[in-house]
C-alpha atoms as a PDB file:
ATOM      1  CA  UNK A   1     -38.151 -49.235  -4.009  1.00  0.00           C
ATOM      2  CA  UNK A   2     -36.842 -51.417  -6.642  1.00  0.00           C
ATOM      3  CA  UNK A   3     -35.073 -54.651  -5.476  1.00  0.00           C
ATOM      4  CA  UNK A   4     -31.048 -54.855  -5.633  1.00  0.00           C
ATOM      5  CA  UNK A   5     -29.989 -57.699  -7.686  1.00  0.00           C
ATOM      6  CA  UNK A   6     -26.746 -57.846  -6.223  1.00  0.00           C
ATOM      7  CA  UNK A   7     -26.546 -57.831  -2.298  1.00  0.00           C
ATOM      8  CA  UNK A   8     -24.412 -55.109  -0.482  1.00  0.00           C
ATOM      9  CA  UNK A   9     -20.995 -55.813   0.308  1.00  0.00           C
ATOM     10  CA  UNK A  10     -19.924 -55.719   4.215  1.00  0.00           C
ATOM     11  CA  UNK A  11     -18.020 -52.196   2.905  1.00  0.00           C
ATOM     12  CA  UNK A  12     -20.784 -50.602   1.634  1.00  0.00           C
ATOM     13  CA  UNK A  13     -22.650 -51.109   4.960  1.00  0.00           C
ATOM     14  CA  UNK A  14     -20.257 -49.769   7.122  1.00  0.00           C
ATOM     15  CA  UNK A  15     -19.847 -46.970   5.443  1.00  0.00           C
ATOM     16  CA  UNK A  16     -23.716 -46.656   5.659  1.00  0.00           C
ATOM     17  CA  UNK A  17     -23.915 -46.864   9.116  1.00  0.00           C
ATOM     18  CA  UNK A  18     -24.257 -44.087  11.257  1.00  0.00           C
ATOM     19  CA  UNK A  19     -21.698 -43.969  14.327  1.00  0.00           C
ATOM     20  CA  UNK A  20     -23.188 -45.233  17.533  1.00  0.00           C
ATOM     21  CA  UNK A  21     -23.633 -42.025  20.432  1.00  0.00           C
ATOM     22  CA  UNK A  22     -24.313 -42.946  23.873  1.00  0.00           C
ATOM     23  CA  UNK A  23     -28.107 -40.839  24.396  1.00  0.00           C
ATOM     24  CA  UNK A  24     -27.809 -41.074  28.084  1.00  0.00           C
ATOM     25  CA  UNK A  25     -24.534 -39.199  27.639  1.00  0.00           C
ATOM     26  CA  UNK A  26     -25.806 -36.850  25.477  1.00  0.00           C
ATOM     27  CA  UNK A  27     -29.156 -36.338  27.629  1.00  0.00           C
ATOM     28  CA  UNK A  28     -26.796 -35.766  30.792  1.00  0.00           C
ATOM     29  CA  UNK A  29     -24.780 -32.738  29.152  1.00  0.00           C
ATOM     30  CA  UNK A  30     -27.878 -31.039  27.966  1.00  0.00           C
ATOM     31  CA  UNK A  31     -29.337 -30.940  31.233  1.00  0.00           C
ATOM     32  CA  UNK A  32     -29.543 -27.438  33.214  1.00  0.00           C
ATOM     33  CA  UNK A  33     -28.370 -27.003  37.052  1.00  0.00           C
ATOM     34  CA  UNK A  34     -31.854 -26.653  37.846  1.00  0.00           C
ATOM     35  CA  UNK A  35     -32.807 -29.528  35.676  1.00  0.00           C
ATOM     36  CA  UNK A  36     -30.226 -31.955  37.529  1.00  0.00           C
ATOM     37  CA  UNK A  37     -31.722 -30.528  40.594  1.00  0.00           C
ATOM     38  CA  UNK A  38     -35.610 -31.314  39.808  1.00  0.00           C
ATOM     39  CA  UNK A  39     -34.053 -34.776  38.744  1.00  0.00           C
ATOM     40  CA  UNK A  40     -31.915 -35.317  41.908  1.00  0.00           C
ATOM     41  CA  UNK A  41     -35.125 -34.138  43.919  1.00  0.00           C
ATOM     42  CA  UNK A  42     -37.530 -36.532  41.999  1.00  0.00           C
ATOM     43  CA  UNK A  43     -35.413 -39.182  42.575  1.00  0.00           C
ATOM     44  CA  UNK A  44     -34.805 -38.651  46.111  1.00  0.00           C
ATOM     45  CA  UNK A  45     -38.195 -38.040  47.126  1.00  0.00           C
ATOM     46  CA  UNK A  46     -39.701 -41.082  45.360  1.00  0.00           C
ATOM     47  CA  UNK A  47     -37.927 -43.228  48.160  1.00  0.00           C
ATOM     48  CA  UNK A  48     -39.117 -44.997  50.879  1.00  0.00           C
ATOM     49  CA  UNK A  49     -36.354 -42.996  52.991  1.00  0.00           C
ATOM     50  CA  UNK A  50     -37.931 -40.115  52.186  1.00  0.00           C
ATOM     51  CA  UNK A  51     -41.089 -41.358  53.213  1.00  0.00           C
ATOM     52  CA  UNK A  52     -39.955 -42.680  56.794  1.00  0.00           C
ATOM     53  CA  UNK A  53     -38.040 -39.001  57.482  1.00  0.00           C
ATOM     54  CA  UNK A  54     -41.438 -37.207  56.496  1.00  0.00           C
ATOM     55  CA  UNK A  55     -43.575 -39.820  58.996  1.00  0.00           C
ATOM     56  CA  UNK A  56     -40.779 -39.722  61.682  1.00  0.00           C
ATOM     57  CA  UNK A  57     -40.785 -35.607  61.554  1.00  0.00           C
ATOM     58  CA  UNK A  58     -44.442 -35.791  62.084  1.00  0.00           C
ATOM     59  CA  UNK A  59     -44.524 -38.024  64.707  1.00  0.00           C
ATOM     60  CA  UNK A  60     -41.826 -36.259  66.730  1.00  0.00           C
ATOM     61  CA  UNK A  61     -43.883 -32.808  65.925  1.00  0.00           C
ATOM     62  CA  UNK A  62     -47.268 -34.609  66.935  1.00  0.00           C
ATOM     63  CA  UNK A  63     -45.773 -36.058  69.611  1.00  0.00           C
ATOM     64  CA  UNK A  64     -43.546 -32.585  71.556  1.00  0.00           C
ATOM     65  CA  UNK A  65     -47.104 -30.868  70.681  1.00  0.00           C
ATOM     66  CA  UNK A  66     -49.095 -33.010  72.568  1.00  0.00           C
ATOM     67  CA  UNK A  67     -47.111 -34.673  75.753  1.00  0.00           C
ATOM     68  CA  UNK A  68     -44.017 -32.336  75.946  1.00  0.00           C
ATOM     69  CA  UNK A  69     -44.698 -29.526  78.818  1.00  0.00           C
ATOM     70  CA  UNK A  70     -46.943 -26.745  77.929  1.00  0.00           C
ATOM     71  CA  UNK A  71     -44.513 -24.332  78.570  1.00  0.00           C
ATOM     72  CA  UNK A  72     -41.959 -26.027  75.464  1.00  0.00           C
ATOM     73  CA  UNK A  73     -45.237 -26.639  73.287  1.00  0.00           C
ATOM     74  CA  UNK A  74     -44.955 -24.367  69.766  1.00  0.00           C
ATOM     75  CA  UNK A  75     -47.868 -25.495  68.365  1.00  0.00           C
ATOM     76  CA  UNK A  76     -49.727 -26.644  71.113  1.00  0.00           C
ATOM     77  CA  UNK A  77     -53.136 -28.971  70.467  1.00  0.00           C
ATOM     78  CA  UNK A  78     -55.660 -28.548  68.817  1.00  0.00           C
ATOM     79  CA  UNK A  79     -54.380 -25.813  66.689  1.00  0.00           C
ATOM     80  CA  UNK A  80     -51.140 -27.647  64.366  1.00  0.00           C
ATOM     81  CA  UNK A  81     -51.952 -24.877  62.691  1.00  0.00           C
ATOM     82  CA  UNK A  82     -48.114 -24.498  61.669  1.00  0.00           C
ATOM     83  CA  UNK A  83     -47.463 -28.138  60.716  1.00  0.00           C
ATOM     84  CA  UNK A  84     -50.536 -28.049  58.380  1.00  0.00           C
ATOM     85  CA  UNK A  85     -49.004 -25.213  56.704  1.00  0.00           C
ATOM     86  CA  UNK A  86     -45.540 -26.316  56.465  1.00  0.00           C
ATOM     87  CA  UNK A  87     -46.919 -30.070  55.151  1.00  0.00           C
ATOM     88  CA  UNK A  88     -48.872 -27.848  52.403  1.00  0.00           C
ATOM     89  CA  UNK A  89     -46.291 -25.954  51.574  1.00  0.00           C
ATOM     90  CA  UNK A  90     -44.392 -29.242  51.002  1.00  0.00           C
ATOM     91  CA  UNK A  91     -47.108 -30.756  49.027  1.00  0.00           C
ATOM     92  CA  UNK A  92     -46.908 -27.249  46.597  1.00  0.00           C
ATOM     93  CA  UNK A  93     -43.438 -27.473  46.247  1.00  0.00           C
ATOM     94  CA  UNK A  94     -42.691 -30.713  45.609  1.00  0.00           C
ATOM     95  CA  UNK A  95     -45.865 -31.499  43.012  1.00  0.00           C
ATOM     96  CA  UNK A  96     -44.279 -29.480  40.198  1.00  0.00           C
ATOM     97  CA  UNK A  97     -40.583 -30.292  40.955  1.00  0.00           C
ATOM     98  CA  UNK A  98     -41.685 -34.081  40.782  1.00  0.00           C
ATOM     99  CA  UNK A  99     -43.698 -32.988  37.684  1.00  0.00           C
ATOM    100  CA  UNK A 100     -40.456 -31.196  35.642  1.00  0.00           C
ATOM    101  CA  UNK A 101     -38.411 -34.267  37.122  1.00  0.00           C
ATOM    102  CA  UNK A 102     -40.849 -36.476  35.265  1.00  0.00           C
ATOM    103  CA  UNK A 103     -41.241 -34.885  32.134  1.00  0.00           C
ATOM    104  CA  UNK A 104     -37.162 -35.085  32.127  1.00  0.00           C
ATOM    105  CA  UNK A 105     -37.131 -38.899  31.976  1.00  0.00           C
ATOM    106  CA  UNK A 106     -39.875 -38.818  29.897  1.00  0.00           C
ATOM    107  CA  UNK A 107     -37.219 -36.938  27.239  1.00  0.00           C
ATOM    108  CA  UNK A 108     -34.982 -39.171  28.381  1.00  0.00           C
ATOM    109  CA  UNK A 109     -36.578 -42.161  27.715  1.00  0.00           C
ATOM    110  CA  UNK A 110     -37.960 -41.004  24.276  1.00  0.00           C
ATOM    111  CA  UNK A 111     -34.046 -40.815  23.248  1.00  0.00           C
ATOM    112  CA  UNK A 112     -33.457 -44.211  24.284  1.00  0.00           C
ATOM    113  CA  UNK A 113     -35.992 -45.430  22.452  1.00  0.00           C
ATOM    114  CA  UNK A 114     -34.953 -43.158  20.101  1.00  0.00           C
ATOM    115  CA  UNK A 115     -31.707 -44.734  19.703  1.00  0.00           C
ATOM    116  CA  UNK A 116     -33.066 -48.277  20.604  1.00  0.00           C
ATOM    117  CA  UNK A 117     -35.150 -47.612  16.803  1.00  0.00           C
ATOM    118  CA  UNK A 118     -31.789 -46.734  14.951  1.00  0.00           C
ATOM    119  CA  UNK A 119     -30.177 -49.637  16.792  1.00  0.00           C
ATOM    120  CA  UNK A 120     -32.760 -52.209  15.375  1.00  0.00           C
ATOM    121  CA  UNK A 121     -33.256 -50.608  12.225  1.00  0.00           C
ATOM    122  CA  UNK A 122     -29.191 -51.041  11.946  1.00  0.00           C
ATOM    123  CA  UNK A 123     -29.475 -54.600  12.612  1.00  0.00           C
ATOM    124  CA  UNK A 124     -32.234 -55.159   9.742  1.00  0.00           C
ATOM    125  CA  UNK A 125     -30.261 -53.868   7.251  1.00  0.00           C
ATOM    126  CA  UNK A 126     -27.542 -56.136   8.252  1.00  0.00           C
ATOM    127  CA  UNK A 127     -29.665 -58.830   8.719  1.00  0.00           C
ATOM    128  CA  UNK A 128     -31.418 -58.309   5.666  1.00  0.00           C
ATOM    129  CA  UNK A 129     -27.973 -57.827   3.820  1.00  0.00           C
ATOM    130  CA  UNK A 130     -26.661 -61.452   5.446  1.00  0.00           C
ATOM    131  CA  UNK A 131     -29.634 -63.196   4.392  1.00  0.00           C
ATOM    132  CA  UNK A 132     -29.350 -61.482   0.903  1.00  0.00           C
ATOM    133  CA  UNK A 133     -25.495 -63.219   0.640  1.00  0.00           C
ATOM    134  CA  UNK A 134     -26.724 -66.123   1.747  1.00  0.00           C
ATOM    135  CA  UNK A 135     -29.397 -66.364  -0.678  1.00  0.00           C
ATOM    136  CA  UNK A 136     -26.739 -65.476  -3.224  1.00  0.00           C
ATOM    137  CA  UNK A 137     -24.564 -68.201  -2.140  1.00  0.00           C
ATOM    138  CA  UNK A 138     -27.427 -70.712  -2.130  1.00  0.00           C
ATOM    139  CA  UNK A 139     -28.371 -70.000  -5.548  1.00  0.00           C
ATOM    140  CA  UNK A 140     -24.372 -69.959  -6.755  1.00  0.00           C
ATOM    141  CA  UNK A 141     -24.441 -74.041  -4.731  1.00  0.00           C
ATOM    142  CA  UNK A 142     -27.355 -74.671  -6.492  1.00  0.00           C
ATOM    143  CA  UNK A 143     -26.331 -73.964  -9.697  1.00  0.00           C
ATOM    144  CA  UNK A 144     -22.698 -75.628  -9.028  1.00  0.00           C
ATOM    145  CA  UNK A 145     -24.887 -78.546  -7.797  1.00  0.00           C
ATOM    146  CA  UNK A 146     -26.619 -78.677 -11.222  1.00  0.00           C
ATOM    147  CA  UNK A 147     -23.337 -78.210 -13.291  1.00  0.00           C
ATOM    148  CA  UNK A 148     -21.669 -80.801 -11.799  1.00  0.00           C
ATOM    149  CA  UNK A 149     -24.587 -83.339 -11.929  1.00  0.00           C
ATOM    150  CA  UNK A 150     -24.859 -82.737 -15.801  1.00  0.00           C
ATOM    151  CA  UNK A 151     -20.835 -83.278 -15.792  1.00  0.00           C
ATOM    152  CA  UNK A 152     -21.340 -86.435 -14.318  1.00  0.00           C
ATOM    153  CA  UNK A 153     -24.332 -88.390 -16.130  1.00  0.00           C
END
């Protein structure tokens, strides 16, 4: 790309620039019911709240299957036959639901950086663009510098 001889003028970026959009926004409204679900899941269940309701259920089970009378026992010792399946049934469920949540802040975060890249490519232009006047004006001192020492001697 040939080199501009003549910087751009603070018009000519603006009207180059693209208009700023909020990506999280614009993520948000895309999103599905059942992909704000997955999402509200995965964030939910990464917690350490979820954690201590899943380790208090299981010691409450544990604990009514093994000391409460034999007559209220449901899944009496050494069988927890029904607690292994529900706690496998849990572990099926929730693997691909924290799976799709992931892979929807991994699109998520690929816009921001998306939009991060336009951000800082914005700013080089300008940059570039300011250092180009400045330049400009350095040369222009420079040269006024030289005029008026050759007026003077």
């Amino acid at each position: 790309m040939p080199e501009k001889s003549t910087p751009n003028t603070l018009a000519e970026i603006r009207r180059m620039r693209k208009p700023v959009h909020n990506v999280n926004t614009e993520h948000r409204s895309r999103l599905s019911t059942l992909d704000r679900l997955a999402l509200w899941i995965t964030d939910h269940i990464g917690t350490m709240g979820f954690f201590f309701i899943i380790l208090c259920w299981t010691a409450v089970w544990l604990l009514w299957n093994t000391v409460a009378p034999a007559a209220v026992r449901f899944d009496p010792a050494p069988a927890f036959v029904l607690w292994l399946f529900i706690s496998n049934m849990i572990q099926i469920f929730l693997m691909p639901l924290l799976l799709i949540g992931q892979n929807l802040q991994g699109r998520h975060a690929e816009l921001r950086a998306e939009a991060d890249f336009e951000v800082n490519t914005k700013a080089e232009q300008e940059i570039e663009a300011i250092l180009m006047h400045l330049e400009k004006q350095h040369e222009m001192m420079l040269t006024m510098l030289h005029k008026l020492e050759k007026e003077s001697e």
